[in-house]
PDB file of N, CA and C in Angstrom:
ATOM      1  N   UNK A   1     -22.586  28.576 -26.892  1.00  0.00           N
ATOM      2  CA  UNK A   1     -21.207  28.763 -26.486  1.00  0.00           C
ATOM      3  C   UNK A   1     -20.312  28.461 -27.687  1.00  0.00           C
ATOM      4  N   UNK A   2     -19.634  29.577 -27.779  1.00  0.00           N
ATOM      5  CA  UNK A   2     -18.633  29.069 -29.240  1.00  0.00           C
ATOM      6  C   UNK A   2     -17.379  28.442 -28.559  1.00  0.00           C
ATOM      7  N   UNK A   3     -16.578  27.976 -29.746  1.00  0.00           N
ATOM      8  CA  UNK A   3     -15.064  27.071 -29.563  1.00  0.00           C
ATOM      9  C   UNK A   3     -14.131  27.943 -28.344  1.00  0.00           C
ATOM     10  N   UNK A   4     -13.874  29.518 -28.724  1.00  0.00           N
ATOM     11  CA  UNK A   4     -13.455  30.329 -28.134  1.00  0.00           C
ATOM     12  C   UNK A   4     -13.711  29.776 -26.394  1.00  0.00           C
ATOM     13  N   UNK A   5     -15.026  30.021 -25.805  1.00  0.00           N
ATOM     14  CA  UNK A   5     -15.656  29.934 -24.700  1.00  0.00           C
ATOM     15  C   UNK A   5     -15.665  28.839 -23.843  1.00  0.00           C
ATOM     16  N   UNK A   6     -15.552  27.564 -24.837  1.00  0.00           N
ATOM     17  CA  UNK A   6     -15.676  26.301 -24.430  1.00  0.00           C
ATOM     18  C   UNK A   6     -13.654  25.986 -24.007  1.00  0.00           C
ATOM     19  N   UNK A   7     -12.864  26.320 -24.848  1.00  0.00           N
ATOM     20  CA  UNK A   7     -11.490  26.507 -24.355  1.00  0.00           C
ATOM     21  C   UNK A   7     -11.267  27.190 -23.276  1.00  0.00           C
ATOM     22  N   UNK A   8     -11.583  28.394 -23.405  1.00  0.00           N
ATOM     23  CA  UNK A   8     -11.459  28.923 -22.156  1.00  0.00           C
ATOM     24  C   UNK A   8     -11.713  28.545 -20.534  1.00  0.00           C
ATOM     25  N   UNK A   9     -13.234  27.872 -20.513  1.00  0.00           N
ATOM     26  CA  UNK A   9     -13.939  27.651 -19.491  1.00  0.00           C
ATOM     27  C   UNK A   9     -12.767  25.875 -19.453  1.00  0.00           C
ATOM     28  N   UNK A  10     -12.553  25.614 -20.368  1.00  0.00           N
ATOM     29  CA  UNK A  10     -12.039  24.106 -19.724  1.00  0.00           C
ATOM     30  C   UNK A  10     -10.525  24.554 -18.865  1.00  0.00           C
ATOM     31  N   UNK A  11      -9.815  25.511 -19.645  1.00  0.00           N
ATOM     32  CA  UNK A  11      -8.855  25.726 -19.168  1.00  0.00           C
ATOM     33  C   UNK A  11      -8.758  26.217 -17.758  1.00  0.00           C
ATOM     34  N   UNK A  12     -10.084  27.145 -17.555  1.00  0.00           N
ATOM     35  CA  UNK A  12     -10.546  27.657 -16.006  1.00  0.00           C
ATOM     36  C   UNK A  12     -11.159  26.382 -14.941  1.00  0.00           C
ATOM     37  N   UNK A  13     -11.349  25.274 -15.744  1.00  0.00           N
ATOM     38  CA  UNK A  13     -11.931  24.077 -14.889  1.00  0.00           C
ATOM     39  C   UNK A  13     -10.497  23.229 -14.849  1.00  0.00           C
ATOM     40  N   UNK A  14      -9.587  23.310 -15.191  1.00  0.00           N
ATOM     41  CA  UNK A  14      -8.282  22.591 -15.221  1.00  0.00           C
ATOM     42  C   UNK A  14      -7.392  23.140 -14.134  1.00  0.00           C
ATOM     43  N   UNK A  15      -7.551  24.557 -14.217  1.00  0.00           N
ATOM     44  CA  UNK A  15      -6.845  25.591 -13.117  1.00  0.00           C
ATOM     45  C   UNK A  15      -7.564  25.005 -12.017  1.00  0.00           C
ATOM     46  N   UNK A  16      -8.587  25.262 -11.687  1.00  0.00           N
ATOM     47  CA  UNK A  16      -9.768  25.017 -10.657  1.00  0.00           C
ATOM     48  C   UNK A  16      -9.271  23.583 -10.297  1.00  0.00           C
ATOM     49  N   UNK A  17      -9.115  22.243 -10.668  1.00  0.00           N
ATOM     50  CA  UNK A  17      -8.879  21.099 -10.342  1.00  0.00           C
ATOM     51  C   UNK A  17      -7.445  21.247  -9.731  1.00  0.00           C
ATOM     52  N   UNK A  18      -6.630  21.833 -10.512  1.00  0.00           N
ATOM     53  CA  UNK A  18      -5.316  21.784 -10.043  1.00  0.00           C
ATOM     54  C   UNK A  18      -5.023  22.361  -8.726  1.00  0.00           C
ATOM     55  N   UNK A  19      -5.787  23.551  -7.981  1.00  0.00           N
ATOM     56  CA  UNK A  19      -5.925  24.350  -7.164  1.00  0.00           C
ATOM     57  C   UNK A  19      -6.178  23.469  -5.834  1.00  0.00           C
ATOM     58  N   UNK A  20      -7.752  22.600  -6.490  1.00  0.00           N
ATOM     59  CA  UNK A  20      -7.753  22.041  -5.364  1.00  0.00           C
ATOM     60  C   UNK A  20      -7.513  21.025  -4.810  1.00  0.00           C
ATOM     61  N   UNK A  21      -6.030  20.446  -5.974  1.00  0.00           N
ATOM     62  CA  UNK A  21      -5.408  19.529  -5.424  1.00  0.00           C
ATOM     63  C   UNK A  21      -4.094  19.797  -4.987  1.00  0.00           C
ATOM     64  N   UNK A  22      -3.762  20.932  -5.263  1.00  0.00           N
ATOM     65  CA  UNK A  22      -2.899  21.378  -4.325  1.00  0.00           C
ATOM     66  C   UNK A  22      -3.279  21.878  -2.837  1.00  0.00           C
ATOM     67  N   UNK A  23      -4.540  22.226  -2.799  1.00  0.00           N
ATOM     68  CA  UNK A  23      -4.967  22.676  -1.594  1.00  0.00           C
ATOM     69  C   UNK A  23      -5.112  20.982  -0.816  1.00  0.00           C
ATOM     70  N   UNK A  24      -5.059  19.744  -1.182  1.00  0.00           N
ATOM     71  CA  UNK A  24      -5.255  18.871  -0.258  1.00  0.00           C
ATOM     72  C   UNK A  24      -3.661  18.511   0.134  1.00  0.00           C
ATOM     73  N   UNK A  25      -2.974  18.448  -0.485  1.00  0.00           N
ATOM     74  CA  UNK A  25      -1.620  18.474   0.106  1.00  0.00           C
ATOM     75  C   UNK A  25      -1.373  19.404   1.552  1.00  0.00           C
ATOM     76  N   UNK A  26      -1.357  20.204   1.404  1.00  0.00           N
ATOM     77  CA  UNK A  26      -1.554  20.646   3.177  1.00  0.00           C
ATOM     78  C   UNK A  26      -2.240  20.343   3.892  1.00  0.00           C
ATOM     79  N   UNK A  27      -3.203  20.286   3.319  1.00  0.00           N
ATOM     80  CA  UNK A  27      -4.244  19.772   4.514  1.00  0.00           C
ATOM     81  C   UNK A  27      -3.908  18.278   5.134  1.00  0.00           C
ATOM     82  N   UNK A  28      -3.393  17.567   4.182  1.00  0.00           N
ATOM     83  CA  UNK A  28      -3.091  16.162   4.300  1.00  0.00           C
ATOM     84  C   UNK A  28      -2.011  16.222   5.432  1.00  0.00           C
ATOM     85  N   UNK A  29      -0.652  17.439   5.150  1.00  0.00           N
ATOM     86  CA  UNK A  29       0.363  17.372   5.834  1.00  0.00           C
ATOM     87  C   UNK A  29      -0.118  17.970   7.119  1.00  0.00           C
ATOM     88  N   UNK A  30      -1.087  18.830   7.261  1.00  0.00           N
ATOM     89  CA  UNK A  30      -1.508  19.492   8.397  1.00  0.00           C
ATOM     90  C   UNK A  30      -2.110  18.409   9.700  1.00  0.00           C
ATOM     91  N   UNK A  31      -3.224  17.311   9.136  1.00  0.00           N
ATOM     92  CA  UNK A  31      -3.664  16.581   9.693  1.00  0.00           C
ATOM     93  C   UNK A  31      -2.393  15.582   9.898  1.00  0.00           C
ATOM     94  N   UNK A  32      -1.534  15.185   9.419  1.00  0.00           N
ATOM     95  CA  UNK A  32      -0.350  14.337  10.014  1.00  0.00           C
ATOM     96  C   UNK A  32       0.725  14.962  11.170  1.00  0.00           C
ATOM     97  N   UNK A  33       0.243  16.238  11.007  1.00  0.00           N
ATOM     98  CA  UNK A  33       1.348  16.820  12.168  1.00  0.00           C
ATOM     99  C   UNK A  33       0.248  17.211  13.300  1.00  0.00           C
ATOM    100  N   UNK A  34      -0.718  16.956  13.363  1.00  0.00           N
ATOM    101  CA  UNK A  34      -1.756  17.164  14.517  1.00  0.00           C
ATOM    102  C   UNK A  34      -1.818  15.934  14.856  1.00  0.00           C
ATOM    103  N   UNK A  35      -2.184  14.583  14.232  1.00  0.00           N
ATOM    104  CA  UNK A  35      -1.756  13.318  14.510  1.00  0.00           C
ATOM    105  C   UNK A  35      -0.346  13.117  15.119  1.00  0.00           C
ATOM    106  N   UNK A  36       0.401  13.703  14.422  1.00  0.00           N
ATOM    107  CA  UNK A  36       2.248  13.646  15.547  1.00  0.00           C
ATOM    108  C   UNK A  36       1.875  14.205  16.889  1.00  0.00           C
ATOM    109  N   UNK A  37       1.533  15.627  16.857  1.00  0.00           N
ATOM    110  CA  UNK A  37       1.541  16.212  17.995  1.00  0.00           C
ATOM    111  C   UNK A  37       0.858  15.351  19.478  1.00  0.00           C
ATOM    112  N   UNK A  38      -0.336  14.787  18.578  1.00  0.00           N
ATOM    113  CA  UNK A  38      -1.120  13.592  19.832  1.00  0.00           C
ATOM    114  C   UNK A  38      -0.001  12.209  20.082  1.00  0.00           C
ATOM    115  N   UNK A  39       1.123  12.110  19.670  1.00  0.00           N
ATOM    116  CA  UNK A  39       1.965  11.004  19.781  1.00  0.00           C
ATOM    117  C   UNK A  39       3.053  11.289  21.087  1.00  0.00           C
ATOM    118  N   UNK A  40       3.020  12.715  20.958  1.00  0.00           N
ATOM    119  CA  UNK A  40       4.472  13.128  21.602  1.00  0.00           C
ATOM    120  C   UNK A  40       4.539  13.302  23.007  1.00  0.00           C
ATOM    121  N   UNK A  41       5.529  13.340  23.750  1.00  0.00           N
ATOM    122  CA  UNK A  41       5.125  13.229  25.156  1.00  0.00           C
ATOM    123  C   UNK A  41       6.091  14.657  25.515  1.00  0.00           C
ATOM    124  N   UNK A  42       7.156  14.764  25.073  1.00  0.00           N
ATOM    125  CA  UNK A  42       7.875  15.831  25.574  1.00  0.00           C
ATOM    126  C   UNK A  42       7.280  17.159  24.768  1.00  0.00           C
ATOM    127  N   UNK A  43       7.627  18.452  26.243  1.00  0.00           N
ATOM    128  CA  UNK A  43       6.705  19.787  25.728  1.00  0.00           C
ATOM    129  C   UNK A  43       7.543  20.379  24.195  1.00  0.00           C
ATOM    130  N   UNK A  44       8.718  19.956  24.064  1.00  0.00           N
ATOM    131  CA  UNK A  44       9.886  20.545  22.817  1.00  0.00           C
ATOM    132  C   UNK A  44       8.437  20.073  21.695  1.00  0.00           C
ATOM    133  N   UNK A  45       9.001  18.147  21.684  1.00  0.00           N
ATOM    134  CA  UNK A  45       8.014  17.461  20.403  1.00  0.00           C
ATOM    135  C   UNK A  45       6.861  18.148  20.106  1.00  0.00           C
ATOM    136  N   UNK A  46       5.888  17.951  21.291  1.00  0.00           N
ATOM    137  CA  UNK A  46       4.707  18.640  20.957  1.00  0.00           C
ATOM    138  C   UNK A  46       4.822  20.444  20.532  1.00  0.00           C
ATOM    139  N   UNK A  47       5.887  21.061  20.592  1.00  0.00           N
ATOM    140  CA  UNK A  47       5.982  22.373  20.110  1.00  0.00           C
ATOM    141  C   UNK A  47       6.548  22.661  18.826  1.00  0.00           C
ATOM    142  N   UNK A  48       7.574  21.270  18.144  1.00  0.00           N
ATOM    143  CA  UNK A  48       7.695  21.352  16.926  1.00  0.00           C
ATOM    144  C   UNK A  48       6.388  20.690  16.168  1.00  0.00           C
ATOM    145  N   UNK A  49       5.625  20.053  16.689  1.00  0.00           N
ATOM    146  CA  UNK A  49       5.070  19.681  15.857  1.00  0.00           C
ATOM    147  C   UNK A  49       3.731  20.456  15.814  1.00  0.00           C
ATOM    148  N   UNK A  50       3.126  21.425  16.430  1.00  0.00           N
ATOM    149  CA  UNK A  50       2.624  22.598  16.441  1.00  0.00           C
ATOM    150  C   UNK A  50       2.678  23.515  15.331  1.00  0.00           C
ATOM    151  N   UNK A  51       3.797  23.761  15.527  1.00  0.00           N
ATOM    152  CA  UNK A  51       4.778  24.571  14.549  1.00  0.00           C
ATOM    153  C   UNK A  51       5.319  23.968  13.181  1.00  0.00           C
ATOM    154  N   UNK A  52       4.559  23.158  13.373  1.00  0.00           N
ATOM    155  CA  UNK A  52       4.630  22.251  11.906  1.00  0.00           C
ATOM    156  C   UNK A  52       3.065  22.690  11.324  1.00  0.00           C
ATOM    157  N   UNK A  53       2.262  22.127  12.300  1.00  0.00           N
ATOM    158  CA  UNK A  53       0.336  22.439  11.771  1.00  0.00           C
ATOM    159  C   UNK A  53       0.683  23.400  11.498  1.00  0.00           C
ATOM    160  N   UNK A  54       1.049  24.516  12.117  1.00  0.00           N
ATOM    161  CA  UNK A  54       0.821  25.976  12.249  1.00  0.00           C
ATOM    162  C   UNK A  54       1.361  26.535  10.276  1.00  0.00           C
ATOM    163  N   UNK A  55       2.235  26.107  10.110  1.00  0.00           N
ATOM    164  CA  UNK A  55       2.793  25.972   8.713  1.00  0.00           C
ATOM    165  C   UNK A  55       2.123  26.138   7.594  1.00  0.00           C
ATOM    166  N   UNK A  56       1.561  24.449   8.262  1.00  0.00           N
ATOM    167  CA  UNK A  56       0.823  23.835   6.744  1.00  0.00           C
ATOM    168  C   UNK A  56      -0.799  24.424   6.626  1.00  0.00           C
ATOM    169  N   UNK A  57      -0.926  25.366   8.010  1.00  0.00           N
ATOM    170  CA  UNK A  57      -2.195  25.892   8.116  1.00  0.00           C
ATOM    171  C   UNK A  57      -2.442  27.006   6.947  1.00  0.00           C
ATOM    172  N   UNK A  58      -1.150  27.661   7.207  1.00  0.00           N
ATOM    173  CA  UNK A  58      -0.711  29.348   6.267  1.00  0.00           C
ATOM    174  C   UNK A  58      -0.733  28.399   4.942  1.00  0.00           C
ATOM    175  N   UNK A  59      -0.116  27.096   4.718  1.00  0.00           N
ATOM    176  CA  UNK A  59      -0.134  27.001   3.052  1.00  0.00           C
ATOM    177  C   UNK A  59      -1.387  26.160   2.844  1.00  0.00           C
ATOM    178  N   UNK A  60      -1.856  26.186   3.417  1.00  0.00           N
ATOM    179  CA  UNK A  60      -3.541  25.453   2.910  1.00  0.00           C
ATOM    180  C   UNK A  60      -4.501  26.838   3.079  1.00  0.00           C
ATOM    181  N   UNK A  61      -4.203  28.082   3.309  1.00  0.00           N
ATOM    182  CA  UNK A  61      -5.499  29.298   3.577  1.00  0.00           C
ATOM    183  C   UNK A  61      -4.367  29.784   1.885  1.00  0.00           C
ATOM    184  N   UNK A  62      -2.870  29.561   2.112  1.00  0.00           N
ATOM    185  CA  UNK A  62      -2.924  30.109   0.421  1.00  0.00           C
ATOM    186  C   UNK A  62      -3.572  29.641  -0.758  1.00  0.00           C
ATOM    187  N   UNK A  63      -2.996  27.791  -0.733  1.00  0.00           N
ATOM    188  CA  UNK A  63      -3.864  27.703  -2.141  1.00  0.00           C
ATOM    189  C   UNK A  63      -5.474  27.624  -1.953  1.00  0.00           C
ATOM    190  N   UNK A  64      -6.126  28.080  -0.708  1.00  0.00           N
ATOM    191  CA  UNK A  64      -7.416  27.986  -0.838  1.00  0.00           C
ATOM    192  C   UNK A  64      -7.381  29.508  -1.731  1.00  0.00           C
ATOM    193  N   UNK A  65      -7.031  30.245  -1.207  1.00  0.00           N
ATOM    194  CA  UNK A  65      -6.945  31.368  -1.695  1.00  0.00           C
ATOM    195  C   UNK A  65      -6.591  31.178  -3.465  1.00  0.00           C
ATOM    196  N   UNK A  66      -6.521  30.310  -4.139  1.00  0.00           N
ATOM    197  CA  UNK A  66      -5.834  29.725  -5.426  1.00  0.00           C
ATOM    198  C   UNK A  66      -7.212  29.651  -5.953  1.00  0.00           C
ATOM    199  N   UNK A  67      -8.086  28.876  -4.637  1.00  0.00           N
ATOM    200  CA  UNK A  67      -9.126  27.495  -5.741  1.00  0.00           C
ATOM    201  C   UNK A  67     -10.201  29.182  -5.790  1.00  0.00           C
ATOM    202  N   UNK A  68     -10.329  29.892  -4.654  1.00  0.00           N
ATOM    203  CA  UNK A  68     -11.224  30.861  -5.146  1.00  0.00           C
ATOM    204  C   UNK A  68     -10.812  31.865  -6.080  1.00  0.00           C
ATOM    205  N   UNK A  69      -9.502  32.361  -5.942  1.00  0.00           N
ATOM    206  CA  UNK A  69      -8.863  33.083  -7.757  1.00  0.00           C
ATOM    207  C   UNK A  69      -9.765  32.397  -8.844  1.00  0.00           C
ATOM    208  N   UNK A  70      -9.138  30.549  -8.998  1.00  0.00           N
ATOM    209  CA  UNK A  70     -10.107  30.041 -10.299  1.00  0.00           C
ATOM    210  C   UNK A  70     -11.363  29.973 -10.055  1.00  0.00           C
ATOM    211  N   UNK A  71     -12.049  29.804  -9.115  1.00  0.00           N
ATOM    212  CA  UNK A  71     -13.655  29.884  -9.261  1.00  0.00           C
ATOM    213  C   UNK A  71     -14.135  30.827  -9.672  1.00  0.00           C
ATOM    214  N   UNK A  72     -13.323  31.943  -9.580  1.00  0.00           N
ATOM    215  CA  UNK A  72     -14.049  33.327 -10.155  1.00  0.00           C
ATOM    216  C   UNK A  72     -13.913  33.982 -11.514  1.00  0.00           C
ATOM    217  N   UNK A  73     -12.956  33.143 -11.850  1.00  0.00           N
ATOM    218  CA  UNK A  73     -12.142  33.189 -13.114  1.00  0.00           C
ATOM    219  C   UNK A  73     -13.164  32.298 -14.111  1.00  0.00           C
ATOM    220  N   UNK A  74     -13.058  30.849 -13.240  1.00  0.00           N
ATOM    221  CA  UNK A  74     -14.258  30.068 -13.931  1.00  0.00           C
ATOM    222  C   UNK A  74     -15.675  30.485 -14.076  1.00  0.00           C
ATOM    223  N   UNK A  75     -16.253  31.151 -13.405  1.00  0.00           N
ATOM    224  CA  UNK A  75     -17.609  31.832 -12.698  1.00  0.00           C
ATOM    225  C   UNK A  75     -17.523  33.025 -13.959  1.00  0.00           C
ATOM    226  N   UNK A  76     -16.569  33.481 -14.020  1.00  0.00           N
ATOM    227  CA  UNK A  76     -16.040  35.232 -15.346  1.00  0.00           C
ATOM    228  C   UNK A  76     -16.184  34.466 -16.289  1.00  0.00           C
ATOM    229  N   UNK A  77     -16.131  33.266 -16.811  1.00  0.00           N
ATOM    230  CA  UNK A  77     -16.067  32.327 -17.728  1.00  0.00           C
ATOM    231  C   UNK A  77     -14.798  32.088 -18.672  1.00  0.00           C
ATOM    232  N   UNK A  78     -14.055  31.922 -17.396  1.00  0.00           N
ATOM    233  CA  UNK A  78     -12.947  31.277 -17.759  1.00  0.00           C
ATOM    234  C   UNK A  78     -11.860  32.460 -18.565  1.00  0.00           C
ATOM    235  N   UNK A  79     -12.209  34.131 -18.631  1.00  0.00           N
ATOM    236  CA  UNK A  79     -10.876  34.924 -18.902  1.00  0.00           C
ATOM    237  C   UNK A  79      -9.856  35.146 -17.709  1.00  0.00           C
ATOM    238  N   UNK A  80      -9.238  35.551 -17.937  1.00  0.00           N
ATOM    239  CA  UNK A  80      -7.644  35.712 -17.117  1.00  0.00           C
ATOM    240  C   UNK A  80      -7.355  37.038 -16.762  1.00  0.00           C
TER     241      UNK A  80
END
């Protein structure tokens, strides 16, 4: 592996880390609003907070959608 290859692939393993730490941020917020929803007693609460999971569901299937862009990128060996 030359210098070229070895930059590249770190930079595709840096993307890749970053991806899937953005992908735990929703998930984190997702599981706290499913935890709310089990708190709430009125049908409104429990429907905003539904509609809260429901949210953080769409932005945790995006940046999953992120970490597999870089895996494949990383997997291509790291070109763009």
């Amino acid at each position: 592996m030359n210098q070229m290859e070895l930059t590249m692939d770190d930079a595709a393993l840096e993307e890749l880390d970053d991806a899937i730490h953005a992908l735990s941020q929703p998930l984190t917020a997702l599981l706290f609003a499913v935890e709310m929803a089990a708190l709430r007693t009125t049908p409104d609460e429990i429907q905003d907070a539904l509609n809260t999971a429901r949210a953080e569901c769409r932005r945790a299937v995006a940046e999953l959608e992120r970490v597999r862009e870089a895996a494949a990128r990383l997997e291509a060996g790291g070109s763009r």
